[in-house]
Protein backbone atom coordinates (compact mmCIF):
# COMPACT_ATOMS: atom_id res chain seq x y z
CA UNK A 1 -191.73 253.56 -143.11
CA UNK A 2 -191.91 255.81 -146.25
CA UNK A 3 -195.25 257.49 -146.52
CA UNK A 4 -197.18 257.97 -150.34
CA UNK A 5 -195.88 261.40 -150.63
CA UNK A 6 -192.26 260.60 -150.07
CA UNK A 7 -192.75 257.27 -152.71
CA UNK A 8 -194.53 259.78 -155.18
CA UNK A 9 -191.37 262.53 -154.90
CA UNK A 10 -188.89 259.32 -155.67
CA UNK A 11 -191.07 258.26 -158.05
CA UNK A 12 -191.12 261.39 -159.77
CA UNK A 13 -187.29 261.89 -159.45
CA UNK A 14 -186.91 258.52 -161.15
CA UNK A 15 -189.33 259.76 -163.65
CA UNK A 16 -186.97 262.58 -164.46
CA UNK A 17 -183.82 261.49 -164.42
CA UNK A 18 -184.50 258.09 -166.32
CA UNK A 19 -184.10 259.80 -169.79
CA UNK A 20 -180.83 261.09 -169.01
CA UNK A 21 -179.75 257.65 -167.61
CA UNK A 22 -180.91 256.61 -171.05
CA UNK A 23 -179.26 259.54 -173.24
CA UNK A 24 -176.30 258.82 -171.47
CA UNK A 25 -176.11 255.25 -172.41
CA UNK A 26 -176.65 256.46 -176.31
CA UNK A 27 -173.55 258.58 -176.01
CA UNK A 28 -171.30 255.81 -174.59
CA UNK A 29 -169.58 253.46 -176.63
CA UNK A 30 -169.14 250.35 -174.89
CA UNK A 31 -166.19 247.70 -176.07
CA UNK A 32 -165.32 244.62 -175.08
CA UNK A 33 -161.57 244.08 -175.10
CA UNK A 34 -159.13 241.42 -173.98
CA UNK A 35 -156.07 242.25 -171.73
CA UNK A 36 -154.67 239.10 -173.41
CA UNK A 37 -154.59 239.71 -177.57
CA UNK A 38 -151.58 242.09 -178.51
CA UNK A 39 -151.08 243.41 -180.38
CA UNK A 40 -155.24 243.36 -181.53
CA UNK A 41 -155.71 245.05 -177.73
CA UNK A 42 -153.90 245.46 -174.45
CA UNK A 43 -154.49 246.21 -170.72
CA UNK A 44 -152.55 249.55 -171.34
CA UNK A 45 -155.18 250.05 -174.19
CA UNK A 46 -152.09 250.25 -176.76
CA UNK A 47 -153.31 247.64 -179.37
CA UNK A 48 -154.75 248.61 -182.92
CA UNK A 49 -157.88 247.89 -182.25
CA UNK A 50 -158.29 249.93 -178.73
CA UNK A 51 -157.00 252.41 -181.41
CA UNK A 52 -159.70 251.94 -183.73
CA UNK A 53 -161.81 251.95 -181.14
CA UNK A 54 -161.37 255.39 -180.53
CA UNK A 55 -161.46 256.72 -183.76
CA UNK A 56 -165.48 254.82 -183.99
CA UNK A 57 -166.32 256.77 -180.75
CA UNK A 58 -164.79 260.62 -181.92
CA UNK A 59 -166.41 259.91 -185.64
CA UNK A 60 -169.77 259.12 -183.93
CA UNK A 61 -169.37 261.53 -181.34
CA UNK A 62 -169.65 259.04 -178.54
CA UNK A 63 -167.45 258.59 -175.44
CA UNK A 64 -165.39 255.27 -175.67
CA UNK A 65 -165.60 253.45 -172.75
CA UNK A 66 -163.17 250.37 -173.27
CA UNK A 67 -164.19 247.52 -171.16
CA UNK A 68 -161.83 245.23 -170.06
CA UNK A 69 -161.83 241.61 -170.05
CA UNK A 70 -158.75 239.36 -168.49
CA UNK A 71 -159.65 236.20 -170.74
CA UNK A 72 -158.26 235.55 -174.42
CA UNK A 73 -160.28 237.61 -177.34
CA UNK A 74 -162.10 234.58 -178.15
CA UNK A 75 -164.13 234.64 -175.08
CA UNK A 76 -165.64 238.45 -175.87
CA UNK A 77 -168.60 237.41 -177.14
CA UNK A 78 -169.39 235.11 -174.62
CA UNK A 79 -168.06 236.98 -171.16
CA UNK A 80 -169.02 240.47 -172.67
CA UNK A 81 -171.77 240.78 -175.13
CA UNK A 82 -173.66 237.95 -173.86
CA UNK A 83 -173.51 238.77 -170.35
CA UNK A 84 -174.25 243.12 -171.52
CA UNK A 85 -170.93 244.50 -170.54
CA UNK A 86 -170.89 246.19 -173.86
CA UNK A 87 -172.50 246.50 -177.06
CA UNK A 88 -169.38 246.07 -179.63
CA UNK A 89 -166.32 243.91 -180.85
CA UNK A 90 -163.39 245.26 -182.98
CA UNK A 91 -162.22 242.94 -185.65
CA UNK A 92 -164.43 240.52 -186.48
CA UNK A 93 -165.34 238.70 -189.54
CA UNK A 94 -167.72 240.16 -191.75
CA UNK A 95 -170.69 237.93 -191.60
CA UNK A 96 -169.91 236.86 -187.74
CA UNK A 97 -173.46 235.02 -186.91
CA UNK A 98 -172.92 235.63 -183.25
CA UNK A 99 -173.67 239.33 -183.80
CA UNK A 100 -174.54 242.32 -186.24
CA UNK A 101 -171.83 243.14 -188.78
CA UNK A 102 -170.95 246.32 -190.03
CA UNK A 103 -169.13 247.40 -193.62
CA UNK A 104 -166.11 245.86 -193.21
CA UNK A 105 -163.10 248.23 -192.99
CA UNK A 106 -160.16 246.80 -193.91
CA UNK A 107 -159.33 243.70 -195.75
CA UNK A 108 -155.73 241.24 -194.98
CA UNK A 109 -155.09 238.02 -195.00
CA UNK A 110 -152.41 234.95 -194.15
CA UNK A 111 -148.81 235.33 -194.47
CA UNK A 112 -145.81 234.01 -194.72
CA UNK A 113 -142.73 235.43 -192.50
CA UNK A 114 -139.15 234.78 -193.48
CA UNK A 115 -135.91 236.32 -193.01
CA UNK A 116 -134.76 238.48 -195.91
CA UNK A 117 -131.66 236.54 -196.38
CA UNK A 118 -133.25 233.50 -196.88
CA UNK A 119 -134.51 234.66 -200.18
CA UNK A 120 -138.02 232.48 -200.22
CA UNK A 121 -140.05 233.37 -203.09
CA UNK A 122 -143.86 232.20 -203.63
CA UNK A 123 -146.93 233.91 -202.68
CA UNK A 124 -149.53 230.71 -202.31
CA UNK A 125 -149.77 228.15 -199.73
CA UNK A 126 -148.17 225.41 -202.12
CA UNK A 127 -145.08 227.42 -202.22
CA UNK A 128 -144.43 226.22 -198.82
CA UNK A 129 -143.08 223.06 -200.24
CA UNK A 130 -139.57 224.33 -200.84
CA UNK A 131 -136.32 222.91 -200.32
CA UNK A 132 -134.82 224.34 -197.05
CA UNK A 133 -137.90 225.83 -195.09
CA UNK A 134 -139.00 222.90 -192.81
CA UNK A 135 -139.62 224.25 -189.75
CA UNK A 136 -142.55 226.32 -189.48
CA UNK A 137 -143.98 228.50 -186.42
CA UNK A 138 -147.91 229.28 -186.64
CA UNK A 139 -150.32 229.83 -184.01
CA UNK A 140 -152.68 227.05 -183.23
CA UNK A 141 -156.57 226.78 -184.70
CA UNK A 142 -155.51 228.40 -187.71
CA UNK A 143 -155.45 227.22 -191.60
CA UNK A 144 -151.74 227.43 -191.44
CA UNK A 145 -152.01 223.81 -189.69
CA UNK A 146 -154.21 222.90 -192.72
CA UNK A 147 -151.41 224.10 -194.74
CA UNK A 148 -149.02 221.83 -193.21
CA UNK A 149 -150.81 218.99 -193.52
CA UNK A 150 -151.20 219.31 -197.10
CA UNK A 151 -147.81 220.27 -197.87
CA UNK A 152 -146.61 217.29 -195.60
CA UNK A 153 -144.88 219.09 -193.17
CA UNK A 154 -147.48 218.61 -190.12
CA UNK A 155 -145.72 215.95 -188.08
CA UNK A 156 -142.64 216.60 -188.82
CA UNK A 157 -143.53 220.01 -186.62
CA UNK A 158 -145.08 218.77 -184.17
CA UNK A 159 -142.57 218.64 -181.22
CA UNK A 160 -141.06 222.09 -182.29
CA UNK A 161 -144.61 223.65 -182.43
CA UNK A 162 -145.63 222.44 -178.88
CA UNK A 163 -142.58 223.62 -177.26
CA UNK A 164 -143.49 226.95 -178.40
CA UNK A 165 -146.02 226.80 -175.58
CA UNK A 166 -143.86 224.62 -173.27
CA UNK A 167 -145.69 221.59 -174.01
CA UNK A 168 -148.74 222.64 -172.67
CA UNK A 169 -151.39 220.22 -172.51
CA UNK A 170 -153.63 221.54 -175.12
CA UNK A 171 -157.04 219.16 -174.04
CA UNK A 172 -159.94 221.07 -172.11
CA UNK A 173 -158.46 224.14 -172.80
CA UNK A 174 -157.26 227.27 -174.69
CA UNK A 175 -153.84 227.28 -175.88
CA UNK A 176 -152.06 229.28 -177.93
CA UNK A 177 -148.73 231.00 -179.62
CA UNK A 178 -147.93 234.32 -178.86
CA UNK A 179 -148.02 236.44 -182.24
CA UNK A 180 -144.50 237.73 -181.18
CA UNK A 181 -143.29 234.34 -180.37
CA UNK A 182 -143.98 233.18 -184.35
CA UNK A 183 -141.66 235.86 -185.88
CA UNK A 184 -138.91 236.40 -183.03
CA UNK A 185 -138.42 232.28 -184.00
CA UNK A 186 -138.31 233.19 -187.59
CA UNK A 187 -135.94 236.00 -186.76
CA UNK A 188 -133.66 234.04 -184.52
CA UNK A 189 -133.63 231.18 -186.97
CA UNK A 190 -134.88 228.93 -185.10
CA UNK A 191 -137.73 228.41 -187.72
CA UNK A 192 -137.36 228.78 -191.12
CA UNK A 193 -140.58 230.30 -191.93
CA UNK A 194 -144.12 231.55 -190.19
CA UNK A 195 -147.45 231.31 -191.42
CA UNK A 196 -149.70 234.18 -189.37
CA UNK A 197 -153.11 236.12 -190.21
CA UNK A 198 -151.25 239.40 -191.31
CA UNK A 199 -152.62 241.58 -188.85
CA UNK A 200 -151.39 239.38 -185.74
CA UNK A 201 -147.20 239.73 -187.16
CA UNK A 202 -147.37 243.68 -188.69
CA UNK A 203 -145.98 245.62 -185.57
CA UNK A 204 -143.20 242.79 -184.61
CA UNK A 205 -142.18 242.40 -188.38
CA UNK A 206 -141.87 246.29 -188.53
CA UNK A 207 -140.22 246.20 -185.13
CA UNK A 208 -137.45 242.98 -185.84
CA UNK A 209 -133.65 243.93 -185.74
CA UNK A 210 -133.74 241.21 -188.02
CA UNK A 211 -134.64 242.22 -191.50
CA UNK A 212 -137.65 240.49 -192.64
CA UNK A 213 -140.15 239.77 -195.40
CA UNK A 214 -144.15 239.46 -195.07
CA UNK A 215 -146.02 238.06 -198.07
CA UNK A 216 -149.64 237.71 -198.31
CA UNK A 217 -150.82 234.48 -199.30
CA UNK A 218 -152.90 234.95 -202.16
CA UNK A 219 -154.67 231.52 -203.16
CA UNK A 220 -157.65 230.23 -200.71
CA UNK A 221 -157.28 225.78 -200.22
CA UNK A 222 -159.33 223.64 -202.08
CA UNK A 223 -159.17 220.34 -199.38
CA UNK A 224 -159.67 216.78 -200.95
CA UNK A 225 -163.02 216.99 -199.81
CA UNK A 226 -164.78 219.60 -201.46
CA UNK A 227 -164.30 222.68 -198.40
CA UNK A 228 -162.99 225.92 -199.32
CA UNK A 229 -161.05 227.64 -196.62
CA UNK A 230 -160.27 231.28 -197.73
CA UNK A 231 -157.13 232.60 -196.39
CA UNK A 232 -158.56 236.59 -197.08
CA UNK A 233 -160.75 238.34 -194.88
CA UNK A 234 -162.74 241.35 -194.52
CA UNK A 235 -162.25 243.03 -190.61
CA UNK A 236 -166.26 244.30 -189.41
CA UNK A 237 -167.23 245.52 -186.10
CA UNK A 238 -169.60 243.26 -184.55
CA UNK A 239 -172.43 245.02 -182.66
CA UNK A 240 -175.05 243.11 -180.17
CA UNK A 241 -178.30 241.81 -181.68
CA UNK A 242 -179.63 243.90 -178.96
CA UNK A 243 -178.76 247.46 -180.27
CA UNK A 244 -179.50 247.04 -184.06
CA UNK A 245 -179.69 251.05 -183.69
CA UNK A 246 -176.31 251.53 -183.14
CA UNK A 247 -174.98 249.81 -186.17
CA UNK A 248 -175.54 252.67 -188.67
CA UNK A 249 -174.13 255.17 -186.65
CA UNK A 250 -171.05 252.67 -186.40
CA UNK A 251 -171.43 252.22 -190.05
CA UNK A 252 -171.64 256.48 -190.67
CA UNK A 253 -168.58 256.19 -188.09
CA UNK A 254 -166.26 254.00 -190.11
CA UNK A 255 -166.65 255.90 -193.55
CA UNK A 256 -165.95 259.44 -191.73
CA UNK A 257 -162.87 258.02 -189.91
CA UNK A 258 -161.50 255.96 -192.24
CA UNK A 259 -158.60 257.79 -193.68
CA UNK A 260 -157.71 258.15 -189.66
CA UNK A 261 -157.92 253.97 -189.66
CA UNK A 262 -155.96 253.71 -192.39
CA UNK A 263 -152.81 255.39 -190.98
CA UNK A 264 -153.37 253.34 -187.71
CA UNK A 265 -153.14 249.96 -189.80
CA UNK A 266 -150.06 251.76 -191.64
CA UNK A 267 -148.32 252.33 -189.15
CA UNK A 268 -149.32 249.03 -187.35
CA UNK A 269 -147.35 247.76 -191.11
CA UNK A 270 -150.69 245.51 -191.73
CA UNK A 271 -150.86 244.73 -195.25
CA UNK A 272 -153.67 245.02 -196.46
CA UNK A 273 -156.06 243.90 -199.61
CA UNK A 274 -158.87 245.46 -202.41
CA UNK A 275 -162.08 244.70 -200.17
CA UNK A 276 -164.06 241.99 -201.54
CA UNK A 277 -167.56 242.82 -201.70
């Protein structure tokens, strides 16, 4: 049984050492990122992002502590933020509800991927509709399946797009097209063009023994009902709701380091766009 002086010695080692708990904590940067989005982030911590990541942490003078999480990058917010595994996302959309946004750092947008040879010309969505480029490889829950649909090429793709995940079931769950798989089809042949977010296709466009082309897509879709859906974004880091202190020094972090971003998303071969403000 402890007696009062031994509880008022703990209690007075707690006393001390809470502050450095706590100053310890302020010098850690804490990310959330998925084992499962390359080329975004990687379990070997080789992605862009981790990259980015690490360039936040020496700009703010913090210690990065990557935290990783074996689900898709969609569940982040939910298994990491939420649940205060860390404090901060890489690569979100500016304006992300689900957290605090920061200055956005770099802006991109859709794409289309062909093979050099194939000489396709066009840089908006409608330019799609050309004679000869009928098969198409995208990655699901993306505007590029709004794109088919208005350029009439949706069910025509329908059986060649699900066997790029083996005809997965795609009900009650999370399915999706490996970034790599979209251009190595476009660069075997097997489709004629790709529609990707930029970002997602740089490094395996840059990489292909195949010589190929990446346009932007420069026009946003006006659907028949009135709905805009841009096809440009600006990239933020999304900080918890929690630790509203942290996002200036993220902020101060981003405008030191970004010349040192800049030749990470070079030599990633992201294109990228004027930021809009």
């Amino acid at each position: 049984m402890r007696t009062g002086m031994s509880c008022l010695l703990i209690g007075a080692t707690l006393t001390i050492l809470a502050p450095a708990y706590a100053q310890e904590a302020e010098q850690t940067l804490r990310v959330c990122t998925s084992t499962k989005d390359a080329p975004y982030s990687s379990a070997d911590g080789s992605g862009f992002e981790n990259k980015i990541a690490q360039v936040i942490a020496d700009e703010a003078g913090m210690t990065l502590d990557l935290v990783k999480i074996d689900k898709d990058a969609i569940f982040l917010e939910r298994d990491g933020i939420a649940k205060d595994l860390c404090d901060v996302l890489i690569g979100v959309d500016e304006g992300d509800e689900r957290l605090l946004t920061s200055d956005p750092y770099y802006r991109s947008g859709y794409a289309f991927v062909t093979r050099e040879d194939r000489n396709f010309n066009g840089d908006k969505w409608q330019d799609l509709d050309q004679e000869g480029f009928t098969t198409i490889a995208y990655r699901y829950h993306s505007p590029a399946e709004t794109i088919l649909k208005y350029t009439g090429r949706y069910e025509y793709n329908l059986n060649y797009q699900a066997s790029l995940v083996d005809f997965e079931d795609r009900r009650n769950k999370y399915t999706q097209v490996p970034a790599d798989r979209v251009v190595s089809e476009v660069a075997s042949g097997d489709a004629d063009i790709g529609i990707i977010f930029a970002p997602d296709a740089g490094r395996y466009v840059r990489d292909s023994r195949t010589p190929l082309k990446m346009t932007l897509i420069t026009n946003e879709i006006e659907r028949s009902d009135g709905v805009t859906i841009p096809l440009q974004y600006n990239q933020s880091v999304g900080v918890s709701k929690t630790k509203p202190d942290l996002l200036p020094r993220i902020n101060q972090a981003l405008s030191d380091g970004k010349d040192r971003i800049k030749a990470i998303l070079d030599e990633e071969g992201i294109p990228t766009l004027p930021m809009d403000s």
